[in-house]
PDB file of N, CA and C in Angstrom:
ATOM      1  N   UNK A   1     142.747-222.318   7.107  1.00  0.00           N
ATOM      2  CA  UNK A   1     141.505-222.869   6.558  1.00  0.00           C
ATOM      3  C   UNK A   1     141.788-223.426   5.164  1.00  0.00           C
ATOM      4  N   UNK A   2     141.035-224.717   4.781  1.00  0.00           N
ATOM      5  CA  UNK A   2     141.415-225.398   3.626  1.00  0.00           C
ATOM      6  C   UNK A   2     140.570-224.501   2.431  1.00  0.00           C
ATOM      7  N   UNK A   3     140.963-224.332   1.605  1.00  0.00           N
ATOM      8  CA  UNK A   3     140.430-223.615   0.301  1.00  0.00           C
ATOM      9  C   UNK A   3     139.758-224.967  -0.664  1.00  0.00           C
ATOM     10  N   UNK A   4     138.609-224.874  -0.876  1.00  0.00           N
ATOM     11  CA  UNK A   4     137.871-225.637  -1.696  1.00  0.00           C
ATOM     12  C   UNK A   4     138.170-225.280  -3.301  1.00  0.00           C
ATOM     13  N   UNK A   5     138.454-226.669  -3.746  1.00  0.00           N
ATOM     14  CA  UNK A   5     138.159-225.972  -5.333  1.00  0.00           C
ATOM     15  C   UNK A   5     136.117-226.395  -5.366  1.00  0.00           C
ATOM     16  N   UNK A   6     135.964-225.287  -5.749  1.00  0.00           N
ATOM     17  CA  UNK A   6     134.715-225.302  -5.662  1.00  0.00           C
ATOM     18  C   UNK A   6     133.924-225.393  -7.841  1.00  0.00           C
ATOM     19  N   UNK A   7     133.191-226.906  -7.916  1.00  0.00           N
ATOM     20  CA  UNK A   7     132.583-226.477  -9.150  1.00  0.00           C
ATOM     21  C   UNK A   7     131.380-226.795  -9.549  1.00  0.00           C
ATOM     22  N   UNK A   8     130.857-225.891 -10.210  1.00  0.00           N
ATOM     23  CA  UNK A   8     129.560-225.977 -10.193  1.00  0.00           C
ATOM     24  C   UNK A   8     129.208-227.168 -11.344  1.00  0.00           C
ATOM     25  N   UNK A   9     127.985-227.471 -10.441  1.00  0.00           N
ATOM     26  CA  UNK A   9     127.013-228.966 -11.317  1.00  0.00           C
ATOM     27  C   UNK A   9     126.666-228.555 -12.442  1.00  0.00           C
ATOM     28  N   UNK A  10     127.179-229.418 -13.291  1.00  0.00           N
ATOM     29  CA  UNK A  10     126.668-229.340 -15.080  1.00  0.00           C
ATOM     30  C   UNK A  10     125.032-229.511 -14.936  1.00  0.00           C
ATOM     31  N   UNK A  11     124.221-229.790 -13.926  1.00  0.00           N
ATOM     32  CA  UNK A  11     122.806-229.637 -14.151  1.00  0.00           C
ATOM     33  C   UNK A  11     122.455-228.346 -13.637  1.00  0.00           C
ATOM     34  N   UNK A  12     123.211-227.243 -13.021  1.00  0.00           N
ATOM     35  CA  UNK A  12     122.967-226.199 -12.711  1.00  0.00           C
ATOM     36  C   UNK A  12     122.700-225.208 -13.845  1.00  0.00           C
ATOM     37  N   UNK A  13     121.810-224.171 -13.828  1.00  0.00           N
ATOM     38  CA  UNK A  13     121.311-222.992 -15.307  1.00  0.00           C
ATOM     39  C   UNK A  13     122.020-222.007 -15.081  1.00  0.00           C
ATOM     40  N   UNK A  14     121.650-221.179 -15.365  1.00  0.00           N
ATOM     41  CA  UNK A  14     122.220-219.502 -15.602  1.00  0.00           C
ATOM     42  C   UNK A  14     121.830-218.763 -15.017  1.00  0.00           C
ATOM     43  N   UNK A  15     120.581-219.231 -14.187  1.00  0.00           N
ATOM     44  CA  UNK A  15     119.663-218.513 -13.557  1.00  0.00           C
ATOM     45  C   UNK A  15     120.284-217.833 -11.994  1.00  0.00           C
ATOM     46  N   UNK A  16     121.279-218.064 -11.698  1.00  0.00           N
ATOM     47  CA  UNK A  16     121.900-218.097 -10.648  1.00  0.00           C
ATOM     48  C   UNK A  16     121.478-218.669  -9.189  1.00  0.00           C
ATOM     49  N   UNK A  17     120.570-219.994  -9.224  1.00  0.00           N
ATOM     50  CA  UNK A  17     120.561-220.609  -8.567  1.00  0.00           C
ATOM     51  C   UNK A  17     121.126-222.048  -8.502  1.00  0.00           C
ATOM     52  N   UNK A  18     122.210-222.325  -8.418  1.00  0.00           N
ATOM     53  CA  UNK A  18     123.547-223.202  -8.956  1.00  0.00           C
ATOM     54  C   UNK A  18     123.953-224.063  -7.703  1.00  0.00           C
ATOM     55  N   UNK A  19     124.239-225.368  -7.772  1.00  0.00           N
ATOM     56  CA  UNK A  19     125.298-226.433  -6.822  1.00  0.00           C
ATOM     57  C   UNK A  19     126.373-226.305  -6.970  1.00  0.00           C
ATOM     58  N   UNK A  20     127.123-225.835  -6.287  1.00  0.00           N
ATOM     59  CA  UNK A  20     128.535-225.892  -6.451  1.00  0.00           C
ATOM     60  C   UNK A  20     128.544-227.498  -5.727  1.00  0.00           C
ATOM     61  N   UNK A  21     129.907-228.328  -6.166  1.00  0.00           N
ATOM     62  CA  UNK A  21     130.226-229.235  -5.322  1.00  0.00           C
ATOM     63  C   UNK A  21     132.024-229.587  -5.381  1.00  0.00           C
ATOM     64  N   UNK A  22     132.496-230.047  -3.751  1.00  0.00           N
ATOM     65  CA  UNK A  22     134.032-229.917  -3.945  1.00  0.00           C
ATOM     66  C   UNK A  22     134.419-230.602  -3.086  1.00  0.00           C
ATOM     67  N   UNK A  23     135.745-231.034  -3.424  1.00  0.00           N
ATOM     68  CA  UNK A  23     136.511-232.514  -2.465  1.00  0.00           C
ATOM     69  C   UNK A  23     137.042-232.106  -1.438  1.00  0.00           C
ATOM     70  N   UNK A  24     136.937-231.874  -0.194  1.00  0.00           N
ATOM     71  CA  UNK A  24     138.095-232.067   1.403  1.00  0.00           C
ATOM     72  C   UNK A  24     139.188-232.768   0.736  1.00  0.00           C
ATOM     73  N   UNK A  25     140.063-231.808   1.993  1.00  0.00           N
ATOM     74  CA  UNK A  25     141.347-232.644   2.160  1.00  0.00           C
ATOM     75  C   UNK A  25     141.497-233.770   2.560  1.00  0.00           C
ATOM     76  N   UNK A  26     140.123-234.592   3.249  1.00  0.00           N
ATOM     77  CA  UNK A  26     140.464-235.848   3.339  1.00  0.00           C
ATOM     78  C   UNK A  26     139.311-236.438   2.640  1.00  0.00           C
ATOM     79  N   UNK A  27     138.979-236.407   1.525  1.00  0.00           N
ATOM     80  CA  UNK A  27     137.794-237.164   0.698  1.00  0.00           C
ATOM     81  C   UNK A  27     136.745-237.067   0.804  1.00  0.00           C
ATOM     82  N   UNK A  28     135.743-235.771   2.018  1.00  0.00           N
ATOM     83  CA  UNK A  28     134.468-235.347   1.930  1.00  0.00           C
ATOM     84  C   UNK A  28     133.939-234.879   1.284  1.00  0.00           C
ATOM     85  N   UNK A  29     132.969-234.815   0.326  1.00  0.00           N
ATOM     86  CA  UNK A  29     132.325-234.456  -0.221  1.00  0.00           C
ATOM     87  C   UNK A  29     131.525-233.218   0.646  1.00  0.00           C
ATOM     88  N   UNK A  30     131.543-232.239  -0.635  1.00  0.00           N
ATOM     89  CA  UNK A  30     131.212-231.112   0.193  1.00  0.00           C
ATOM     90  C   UNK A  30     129.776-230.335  -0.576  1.00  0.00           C
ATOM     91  N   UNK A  31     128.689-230.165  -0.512  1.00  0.00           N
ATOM     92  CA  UNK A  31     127.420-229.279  -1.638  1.00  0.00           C
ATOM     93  C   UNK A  31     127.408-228.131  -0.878  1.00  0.00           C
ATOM     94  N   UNK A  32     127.346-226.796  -1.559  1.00  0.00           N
ATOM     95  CA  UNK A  32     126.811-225.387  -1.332  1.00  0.00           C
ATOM     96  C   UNK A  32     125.986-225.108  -2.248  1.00  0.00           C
ATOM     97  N   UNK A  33     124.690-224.365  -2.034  1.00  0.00           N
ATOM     98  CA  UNK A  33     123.824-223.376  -3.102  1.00  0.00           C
ATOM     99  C   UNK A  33     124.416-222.092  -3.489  1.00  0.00           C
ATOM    100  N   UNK A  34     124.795-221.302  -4.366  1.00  0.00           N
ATOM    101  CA  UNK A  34     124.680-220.333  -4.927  1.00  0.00           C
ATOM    102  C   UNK A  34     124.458-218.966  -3.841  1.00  0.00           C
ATOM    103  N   UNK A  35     123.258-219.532  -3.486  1.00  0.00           N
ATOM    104  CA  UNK A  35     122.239-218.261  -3.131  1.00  0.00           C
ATOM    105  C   UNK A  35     122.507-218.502  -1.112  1.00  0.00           C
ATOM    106  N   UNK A  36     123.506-219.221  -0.962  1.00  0.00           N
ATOM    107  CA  UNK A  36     123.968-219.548   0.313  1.00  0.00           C
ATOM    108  C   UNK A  36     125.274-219.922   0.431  1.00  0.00           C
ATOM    109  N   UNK A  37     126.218-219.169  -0.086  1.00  0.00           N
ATOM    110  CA  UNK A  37     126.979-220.390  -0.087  1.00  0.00           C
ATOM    111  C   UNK A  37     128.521-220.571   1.190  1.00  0.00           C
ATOM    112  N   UNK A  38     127.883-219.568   2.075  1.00  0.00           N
ATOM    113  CA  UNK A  38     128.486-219.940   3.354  1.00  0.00           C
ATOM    114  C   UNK A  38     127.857-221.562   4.070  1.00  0.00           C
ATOM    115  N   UNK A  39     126.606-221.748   3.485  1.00  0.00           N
ATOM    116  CA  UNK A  39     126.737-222.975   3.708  1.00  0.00           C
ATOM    117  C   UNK A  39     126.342-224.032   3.215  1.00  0.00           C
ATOM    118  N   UNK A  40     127.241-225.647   3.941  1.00  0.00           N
ATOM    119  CA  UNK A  40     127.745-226.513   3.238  1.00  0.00           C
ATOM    120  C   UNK A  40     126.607-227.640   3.830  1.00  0.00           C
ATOM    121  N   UNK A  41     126.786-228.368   3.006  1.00  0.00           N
ATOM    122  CA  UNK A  41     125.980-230.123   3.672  1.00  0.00           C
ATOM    123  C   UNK A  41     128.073-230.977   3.022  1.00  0.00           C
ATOM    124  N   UNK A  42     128.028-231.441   4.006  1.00  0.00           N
ATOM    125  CA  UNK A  42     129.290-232.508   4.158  1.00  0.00           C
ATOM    126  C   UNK A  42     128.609-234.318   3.952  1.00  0.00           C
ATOM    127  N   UNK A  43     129.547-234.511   3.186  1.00  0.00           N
ATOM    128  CA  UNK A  43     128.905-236.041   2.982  1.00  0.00           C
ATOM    129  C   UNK A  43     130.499-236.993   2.857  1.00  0.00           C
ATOM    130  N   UNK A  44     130.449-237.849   3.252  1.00  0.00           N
ATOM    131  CA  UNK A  44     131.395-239.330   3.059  1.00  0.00           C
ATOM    132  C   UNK A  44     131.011-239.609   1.499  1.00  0.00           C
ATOM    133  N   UNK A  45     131.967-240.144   1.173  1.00  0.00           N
ATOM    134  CA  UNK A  45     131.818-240.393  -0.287  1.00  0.00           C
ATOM    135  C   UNK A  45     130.738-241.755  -0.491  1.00  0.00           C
ATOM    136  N   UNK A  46     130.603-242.743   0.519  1.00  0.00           N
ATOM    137  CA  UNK A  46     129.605-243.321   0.338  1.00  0.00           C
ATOM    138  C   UNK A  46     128.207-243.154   0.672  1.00  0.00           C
ATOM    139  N   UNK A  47     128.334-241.485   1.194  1.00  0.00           N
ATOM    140  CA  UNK A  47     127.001-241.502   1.785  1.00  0.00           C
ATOM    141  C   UNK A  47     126.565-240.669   1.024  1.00  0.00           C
ATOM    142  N   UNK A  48     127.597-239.724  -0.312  1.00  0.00           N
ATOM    143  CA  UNK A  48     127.482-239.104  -0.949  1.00  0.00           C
ATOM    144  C   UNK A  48     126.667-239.495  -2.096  1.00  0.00           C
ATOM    145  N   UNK A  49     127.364-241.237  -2.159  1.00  0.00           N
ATOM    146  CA  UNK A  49     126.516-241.261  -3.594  1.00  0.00           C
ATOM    147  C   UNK A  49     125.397-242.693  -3.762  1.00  0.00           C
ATOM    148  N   UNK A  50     125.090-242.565  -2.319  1.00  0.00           N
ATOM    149  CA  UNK A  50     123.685-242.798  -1.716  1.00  0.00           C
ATOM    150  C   UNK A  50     122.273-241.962  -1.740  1.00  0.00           C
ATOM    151  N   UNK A  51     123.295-240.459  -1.394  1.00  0.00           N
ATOM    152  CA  UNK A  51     122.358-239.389  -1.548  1.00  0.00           C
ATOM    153  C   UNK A  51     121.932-239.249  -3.169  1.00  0.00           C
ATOM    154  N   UNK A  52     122.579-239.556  -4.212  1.00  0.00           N
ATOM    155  CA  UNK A  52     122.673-239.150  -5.208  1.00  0.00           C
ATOM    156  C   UNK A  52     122.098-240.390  -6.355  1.00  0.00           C
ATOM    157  N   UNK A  53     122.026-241.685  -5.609  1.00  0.00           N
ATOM    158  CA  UNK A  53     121.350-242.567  -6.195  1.00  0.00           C
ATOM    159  C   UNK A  53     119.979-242.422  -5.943  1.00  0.00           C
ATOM    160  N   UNK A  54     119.367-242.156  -4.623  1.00  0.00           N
ATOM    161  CA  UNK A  54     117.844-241.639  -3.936  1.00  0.00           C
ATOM    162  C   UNK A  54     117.513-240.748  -4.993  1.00  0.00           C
ATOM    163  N   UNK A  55     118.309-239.212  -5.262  1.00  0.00           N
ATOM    164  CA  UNK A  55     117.823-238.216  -5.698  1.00  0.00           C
ATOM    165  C   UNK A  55     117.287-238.966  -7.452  1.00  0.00           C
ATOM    166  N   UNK A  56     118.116-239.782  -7.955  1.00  0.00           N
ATOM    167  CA  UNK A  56     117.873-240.060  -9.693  1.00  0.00           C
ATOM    168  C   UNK A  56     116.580-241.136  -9.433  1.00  0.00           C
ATOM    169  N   UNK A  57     116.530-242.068  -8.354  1.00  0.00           N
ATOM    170  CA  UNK A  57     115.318-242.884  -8.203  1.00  0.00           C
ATOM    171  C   UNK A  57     114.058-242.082  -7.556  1.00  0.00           C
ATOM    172  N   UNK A  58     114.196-240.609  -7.338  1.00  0.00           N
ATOM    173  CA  UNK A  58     112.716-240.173  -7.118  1.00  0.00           C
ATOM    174  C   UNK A  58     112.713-239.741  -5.702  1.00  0.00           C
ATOM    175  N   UNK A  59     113.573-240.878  -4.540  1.00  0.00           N
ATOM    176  CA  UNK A  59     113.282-241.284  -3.001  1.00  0.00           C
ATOM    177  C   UNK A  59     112.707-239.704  -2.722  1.00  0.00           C
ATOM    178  N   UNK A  60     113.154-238.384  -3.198  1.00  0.00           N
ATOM    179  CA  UNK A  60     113.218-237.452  -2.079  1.00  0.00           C
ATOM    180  C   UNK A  60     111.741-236.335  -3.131  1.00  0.00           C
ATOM    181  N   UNK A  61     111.151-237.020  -3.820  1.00  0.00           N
ATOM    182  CA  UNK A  61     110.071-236.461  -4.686  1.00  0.00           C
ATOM    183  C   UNK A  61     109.268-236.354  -3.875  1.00  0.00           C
ATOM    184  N   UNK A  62     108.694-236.773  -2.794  1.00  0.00           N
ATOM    185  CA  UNK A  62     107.417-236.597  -2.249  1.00  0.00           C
ATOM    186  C   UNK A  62     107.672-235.290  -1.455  1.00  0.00           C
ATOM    187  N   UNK A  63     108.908-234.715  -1.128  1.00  0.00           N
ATOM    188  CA  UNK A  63     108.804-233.279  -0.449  1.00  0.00           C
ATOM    189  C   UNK A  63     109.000-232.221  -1.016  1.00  0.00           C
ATOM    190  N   UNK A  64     107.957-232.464  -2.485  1.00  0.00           N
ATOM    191  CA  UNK A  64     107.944-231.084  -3.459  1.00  0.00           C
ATOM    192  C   UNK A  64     106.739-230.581  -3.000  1.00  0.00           C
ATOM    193  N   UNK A  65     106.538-229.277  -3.159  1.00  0.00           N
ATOM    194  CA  UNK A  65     104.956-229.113  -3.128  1.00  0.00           C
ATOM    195  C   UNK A  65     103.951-229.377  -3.572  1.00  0.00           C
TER     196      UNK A  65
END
């Protein structure tokens, strides 16, 4: 099994609810929570930072409470 370097998001607190995020051996992008972190969401690097352009423009705001 491949060993992740696993590191946590500079927007993550202290609070111990934290993003870790870490590179595959072949360039996947990989996110775990803290408070889960057996598991992963896997992303392509372009789909990675698709996800990550949505999240700074708002796209995924309407499924707050």
């Amino acid at each position: 099994m491949f060993n992740h370097d696993w590191r946590k998001s500079s927007y993550s607190g202290t609070a111990g609810n934290c993003i870790y995020v870490a590179t595959d051996h072949d360039g996947r992008v990989k996110l775990r929570e803290s408070d889960a972190p057996d598991v992963t969401v896997t992303f392509t690097p372009t789909t990675f930072r698709a996800f990550i352009r949505a999240t700074k423009t708002g796209e995924f705001d309407h499924l707050s409470p």
